[in-house]
Protein backbone atom coordinates (compact mmCIF):
# COMPACT_ATOMS: atom_id res chain seq x y z
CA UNK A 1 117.15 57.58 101.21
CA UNK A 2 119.48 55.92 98.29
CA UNK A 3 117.47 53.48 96.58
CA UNK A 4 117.61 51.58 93.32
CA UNK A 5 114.44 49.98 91.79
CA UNK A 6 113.54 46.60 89.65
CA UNK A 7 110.81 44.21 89.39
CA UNK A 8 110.75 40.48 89.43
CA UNK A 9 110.41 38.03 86.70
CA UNK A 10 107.88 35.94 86.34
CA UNK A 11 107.52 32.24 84.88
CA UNK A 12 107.26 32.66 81.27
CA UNK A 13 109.07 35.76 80.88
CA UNK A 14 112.26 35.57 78.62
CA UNK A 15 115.27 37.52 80.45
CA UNK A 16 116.25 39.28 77.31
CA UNK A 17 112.67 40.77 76.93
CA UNK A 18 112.37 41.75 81.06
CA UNK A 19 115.89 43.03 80.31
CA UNK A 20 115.02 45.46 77.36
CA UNK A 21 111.91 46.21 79.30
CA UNK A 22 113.80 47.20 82.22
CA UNK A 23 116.01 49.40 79.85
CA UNK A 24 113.34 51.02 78.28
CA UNK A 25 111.41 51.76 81.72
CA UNK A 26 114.66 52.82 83.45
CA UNK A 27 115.13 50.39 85.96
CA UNK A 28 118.12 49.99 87.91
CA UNK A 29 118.27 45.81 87.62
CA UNK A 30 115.88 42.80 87.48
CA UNK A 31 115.15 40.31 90.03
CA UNK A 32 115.45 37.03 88.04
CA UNK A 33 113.05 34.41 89.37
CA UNK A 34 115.83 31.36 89.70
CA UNK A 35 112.96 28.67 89.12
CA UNK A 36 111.21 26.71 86.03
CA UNK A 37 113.34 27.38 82.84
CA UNK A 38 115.74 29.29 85.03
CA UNK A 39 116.65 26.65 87.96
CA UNK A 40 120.65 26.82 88.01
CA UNK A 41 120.99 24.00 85.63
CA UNK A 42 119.14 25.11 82.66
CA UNK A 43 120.88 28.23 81.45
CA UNK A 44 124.37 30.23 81.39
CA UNK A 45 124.97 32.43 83.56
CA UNK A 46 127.75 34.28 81.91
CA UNK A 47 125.40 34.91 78.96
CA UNK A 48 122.50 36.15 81.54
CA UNK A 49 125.05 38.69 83.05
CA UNK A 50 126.28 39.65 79.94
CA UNK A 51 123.26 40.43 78.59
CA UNK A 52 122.21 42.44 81.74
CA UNK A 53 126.07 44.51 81.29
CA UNK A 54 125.14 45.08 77.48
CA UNK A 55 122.09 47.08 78.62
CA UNK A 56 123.70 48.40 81.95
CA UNK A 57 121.58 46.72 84.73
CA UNK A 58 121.99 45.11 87.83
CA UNK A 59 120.97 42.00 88.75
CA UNK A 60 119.05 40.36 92.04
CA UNK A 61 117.56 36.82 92.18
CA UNK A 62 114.80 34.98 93.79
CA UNK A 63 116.34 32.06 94.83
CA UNK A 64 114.13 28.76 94.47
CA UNK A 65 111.54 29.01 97.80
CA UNK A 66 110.15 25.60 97.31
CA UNK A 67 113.51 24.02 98.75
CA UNK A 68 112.29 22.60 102.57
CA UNK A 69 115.40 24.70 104.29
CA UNK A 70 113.24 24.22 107.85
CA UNK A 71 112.72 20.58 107.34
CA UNK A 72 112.43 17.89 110.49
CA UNK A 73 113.91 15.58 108.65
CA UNK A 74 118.28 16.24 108.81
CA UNK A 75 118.63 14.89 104.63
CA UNK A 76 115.95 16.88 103.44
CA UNK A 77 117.49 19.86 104.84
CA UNK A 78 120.99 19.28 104.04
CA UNK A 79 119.57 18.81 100.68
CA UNK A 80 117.95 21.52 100.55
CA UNK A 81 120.16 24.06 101.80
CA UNK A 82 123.16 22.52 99.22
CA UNK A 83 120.69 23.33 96.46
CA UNK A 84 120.19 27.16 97.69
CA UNK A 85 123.69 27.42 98.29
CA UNK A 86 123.84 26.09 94.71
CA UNK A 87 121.52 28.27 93.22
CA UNK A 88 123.07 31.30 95.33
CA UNK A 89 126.67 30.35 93.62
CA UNK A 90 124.94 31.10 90.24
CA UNK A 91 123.78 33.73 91.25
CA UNK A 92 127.27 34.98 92.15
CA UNK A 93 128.47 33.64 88.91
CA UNK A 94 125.65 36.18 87.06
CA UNK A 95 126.81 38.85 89.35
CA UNK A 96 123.74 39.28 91.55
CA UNK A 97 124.04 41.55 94.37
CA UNK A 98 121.19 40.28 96.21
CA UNK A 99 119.58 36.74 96.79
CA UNK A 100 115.59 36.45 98.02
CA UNK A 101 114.95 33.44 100.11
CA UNK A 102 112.35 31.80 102.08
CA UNK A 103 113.04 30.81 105.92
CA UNK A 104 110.36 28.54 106.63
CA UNK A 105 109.41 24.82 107.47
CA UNK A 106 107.11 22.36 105.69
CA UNK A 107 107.03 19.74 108.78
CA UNK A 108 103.52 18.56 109.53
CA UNK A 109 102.40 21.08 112.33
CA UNK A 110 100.44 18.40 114.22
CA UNK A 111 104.02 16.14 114.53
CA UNK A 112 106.23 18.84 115.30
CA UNK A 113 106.75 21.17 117.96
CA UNK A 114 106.59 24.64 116.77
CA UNK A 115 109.47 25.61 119.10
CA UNK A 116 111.80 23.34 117.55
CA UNK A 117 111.19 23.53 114.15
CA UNK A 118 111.68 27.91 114.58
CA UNK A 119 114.66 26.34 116.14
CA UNK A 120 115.52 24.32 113.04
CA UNK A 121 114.98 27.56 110.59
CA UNK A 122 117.10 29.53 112.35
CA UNK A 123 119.55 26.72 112.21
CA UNK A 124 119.24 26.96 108.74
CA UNK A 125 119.20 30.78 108.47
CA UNK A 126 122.78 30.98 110.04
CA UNK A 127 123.97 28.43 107.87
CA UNK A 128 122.57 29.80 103.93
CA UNK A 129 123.86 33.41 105.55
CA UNK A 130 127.41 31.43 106.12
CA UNK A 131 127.72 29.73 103.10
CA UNK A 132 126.58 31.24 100.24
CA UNK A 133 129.14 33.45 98.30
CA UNK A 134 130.01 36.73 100.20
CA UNK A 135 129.25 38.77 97.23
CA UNK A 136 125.20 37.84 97.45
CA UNK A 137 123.52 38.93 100.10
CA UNK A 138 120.84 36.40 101.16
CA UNK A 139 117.54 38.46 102.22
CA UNK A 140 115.08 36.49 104.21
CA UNK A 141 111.45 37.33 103.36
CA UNK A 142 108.20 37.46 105.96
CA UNK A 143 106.01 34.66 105.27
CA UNK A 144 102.41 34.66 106.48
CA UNK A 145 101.69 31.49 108.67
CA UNK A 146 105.32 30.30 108.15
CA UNK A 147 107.91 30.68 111.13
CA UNK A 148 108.70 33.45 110.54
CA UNK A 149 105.74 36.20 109.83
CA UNK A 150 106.06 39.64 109.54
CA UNK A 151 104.98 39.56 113.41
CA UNK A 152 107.71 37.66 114.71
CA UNK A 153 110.14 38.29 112.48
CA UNK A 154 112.01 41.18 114.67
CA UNK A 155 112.80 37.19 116.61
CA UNK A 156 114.64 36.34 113.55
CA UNK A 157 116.59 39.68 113.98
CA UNK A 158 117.44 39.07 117.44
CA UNK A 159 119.10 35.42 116.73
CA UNK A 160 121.11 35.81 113.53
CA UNK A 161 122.56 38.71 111.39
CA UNK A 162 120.49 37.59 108.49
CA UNK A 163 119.05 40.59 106.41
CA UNK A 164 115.24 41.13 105.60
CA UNK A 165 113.11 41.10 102.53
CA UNK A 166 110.19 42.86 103.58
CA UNK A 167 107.37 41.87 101.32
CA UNK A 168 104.67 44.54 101.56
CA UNK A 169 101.38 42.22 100.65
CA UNK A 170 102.61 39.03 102.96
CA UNK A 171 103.10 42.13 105.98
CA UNK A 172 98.91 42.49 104.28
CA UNK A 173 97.95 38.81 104.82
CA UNK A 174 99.55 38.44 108.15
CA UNK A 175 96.71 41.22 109.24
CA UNK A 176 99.20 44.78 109.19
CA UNK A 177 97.65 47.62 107.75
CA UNK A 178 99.53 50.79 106.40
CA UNK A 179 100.73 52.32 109.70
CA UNK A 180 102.17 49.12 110.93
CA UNK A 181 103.82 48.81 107.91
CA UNK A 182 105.22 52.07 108.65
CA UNK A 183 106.29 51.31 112.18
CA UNK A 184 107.77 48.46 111.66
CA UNK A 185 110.13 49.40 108.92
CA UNK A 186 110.49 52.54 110.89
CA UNK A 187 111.71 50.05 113.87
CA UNK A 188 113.86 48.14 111.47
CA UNK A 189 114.95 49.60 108.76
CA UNK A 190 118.74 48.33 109.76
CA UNK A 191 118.30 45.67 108.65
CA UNK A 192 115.54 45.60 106.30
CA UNK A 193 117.99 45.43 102.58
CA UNK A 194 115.37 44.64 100.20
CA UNK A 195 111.57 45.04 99.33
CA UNK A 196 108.95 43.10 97.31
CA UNK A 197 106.22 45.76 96.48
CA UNK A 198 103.71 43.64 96.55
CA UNK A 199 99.79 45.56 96.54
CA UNK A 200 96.58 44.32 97.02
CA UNK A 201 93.08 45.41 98.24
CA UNK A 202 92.69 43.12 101.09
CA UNK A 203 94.61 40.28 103.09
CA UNK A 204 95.37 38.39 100.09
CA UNK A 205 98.66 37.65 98.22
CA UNK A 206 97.15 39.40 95.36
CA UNK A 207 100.51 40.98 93.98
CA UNK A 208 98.61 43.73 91.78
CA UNK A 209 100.14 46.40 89.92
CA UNK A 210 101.57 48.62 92.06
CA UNK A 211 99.12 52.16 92.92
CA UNK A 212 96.19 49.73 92.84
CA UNK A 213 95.75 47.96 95.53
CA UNK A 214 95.12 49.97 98.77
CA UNK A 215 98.81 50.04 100.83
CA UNK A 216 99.62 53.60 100.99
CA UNK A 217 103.22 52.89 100.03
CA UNK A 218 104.37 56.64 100.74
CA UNK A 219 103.63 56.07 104.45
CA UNK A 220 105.03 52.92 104.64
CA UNK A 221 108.62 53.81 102.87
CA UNK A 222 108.28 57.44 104.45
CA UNK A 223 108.86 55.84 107.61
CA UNK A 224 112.60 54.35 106.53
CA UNK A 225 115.40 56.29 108.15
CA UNK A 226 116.28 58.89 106.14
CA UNK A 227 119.50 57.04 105.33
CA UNK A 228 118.19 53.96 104.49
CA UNK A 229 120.04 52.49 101.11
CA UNK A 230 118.92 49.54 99.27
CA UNK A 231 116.68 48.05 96.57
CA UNK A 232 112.87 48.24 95.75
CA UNK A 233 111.26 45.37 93.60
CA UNK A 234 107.70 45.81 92.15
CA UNK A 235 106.75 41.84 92.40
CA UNK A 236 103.24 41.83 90.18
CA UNK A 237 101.96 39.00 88.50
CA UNK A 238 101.61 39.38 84.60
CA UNK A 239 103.05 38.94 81.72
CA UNK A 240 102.12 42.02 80.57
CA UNK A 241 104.86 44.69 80.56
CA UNK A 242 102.88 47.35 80.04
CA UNK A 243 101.67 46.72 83.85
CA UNK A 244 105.06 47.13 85.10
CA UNK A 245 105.89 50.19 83.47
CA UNK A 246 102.48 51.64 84.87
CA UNK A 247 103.65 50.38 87.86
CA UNK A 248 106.93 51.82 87.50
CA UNK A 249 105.55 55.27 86.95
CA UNK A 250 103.52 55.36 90.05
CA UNK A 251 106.68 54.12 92.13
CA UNK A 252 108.82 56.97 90.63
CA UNK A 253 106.35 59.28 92.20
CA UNK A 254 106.01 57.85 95.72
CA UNK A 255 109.63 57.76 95.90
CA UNK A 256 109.56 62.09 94.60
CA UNK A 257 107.35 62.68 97.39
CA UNK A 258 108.94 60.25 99.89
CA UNK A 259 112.11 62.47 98.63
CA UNK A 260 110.54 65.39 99.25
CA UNK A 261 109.46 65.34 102.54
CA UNK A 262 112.54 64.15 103.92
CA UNK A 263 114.23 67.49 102.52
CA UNK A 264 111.47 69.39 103.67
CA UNK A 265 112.11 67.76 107.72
C-alpha cells in the first residue's frame, strides 16, 4: 500500500500555522478547507502554494459542500456547480492534487421523488468530474441520509467514473461497524482515492482525534488491496494542534502494522 497522509483544516486555522504544523509533524500535505476566510475569492492562491512549496508539502482541498449541486431547481444547480468548478480551478491554480466534494441534494423530500433527484446528482456528478481542471481529481464523499450513503454508494460507482472519498465516521452514522468498513473498502478499493479519518464512539459525526473513538482503523485499511495508492486525511475538529499530532502518531502506527502484515501474507 503507497499512501501519503494530511489532515484537514478547520475554520479558524491560519494556513501558514497548519502548514508549519504539518512540517513539524511530517505530513505529506494539508487538506485546505476552501470555505469562510478561504472561499476562492478571499485569498491568493499563488501565495498559498508557495507557501506549501517553501515547506515541501502537498496540497488537497475541501471544496465548499454547502453548494446545492443535486438541486430540483435547473439555476440553482447550474449555479452551483459553476461555483465548484470555480472553487476546483483554484484549487488547480494552488496546485491541489485532490478536490473533496459533496454529491447530494437539498430538495424538500416530501416534493420530490427520490428517484429523480439520485437522478439529478448523478447528473451533476458526471458533469463536476467533466469540468473541473484535469489536474484535480474530484473525490465524492458518502453522506449519511444524503443520496448517496455509504450503502448505496457502490450505485454511484456503477453510473459514473467519479472517484470516492470514503469518510470513515459518516460509513459510522449510516449504521457500518468495523468489519463492514473493511469489506467494503476491501470491495472497492479501485476506486476509493481518498479518506477522511474521521473517529468516534458511536453513530455520530463526532470527528475525534484519531485512536479515540472506537473504529478499529487497522481492520478497516488492512482490508485495501495491497496495492492500493492514495491519500489519508485525519479530519478532527480542534484547533488544537497538539490533537493532530497525537493523532498523527497513532496513524503512523496503524499504517506500520497495516505494513506489516501485508509483508508478512
Amino acid at each position: 500500500m503507497e499512501n501519503t497522509t494530511g489532515f484537514v483544516t478547520q475554520l479558524g486555522m491560519d494556513h501558514e500555522a497548519a502548514f508549519d504544523v504539518a512540517e513539524e509533524y511530517g505530513f505529506d500535505y494539508v487538506e485546505l478547507l476552501m470555505d469562510g476566510d478561504y472561499e476562492r475569492r478571499a485569498f491568493d492562491p499563488v501565495a498559498v502554494r508557495e507557501a506549501a512549496a517553501a515547506r515541501d508539502l502537498d496540497l488537497l482541498v475541501h471544496l465548499p459542500f454547502a453548494l446545492d449541486v443535486g438541486s430540483a431547481y435547473e439555476h440553482v444547480r447550474e449555479g452551483a456547480i459553476r461555483e465548484l468548478v470555480a472553487a476546483a480551478e483554484t484549487a488547480a491554480e494552488m496546485g491541489a492534487e485532490k478536490g473533496v466534494a459533496h454529491a447530494n441534494s437539498k430538495a424538500w423530500g416530501p416534493a420530490w421523488d427520490r428517484d429523480h433527484l439520485r437522478d439529478i446528482v448523478l447528473d451533476s456528478v458526471r458533469e463536476m468530474d467533466a469540468e473541473t481542471p484535469d489536474d484535480v481529481e474530484i473525490c465524492f464523499e458518502n453522506i449519511p441520509g444524503g443520496a448517496f450513503s455509504t450503502r448505496n454508494f457502490p450505485d454511484l460507482f456503477e453510473e459514473t467514473d467519479a472517484a470516492m472519498t470514503f469518510d470513515t465516521g459518516h460509513a459510522r452514522v449510516d449504521g457500518l461497524d468495523s468489519a463492514e468498513m473493511a469489506r467494503f473498502v476491501g470491495d472497492h478499493g479501485d476506486r476509493i482515492s481518498h479518506f477522511h479519518l474521521n473517529d468516534t464512539r458511536k453513530p455520530q459525526d463526532e470527528h475525534l482525534p484519531f485512536g479515540s473513538g472506537t473504529i478499529d482503523f487497522e481492520r478497516v485499511l488492512g482490508a485495501l488491496p495491497a496495492d492500493w495508492s492514495g491519500t489519508l486525511s485525519l479530519e478532527v475538529f480542534t484547533l488544537d494542534y497538539g490533537y493532530i499530532g497525537v493523532s498523527k502518531e497513532y496513524l503512523d502506527e496503524v499504517l506500520t502494522a497495516v505494513d506489516t502484515e501485508t509483508v508478512g501474507e
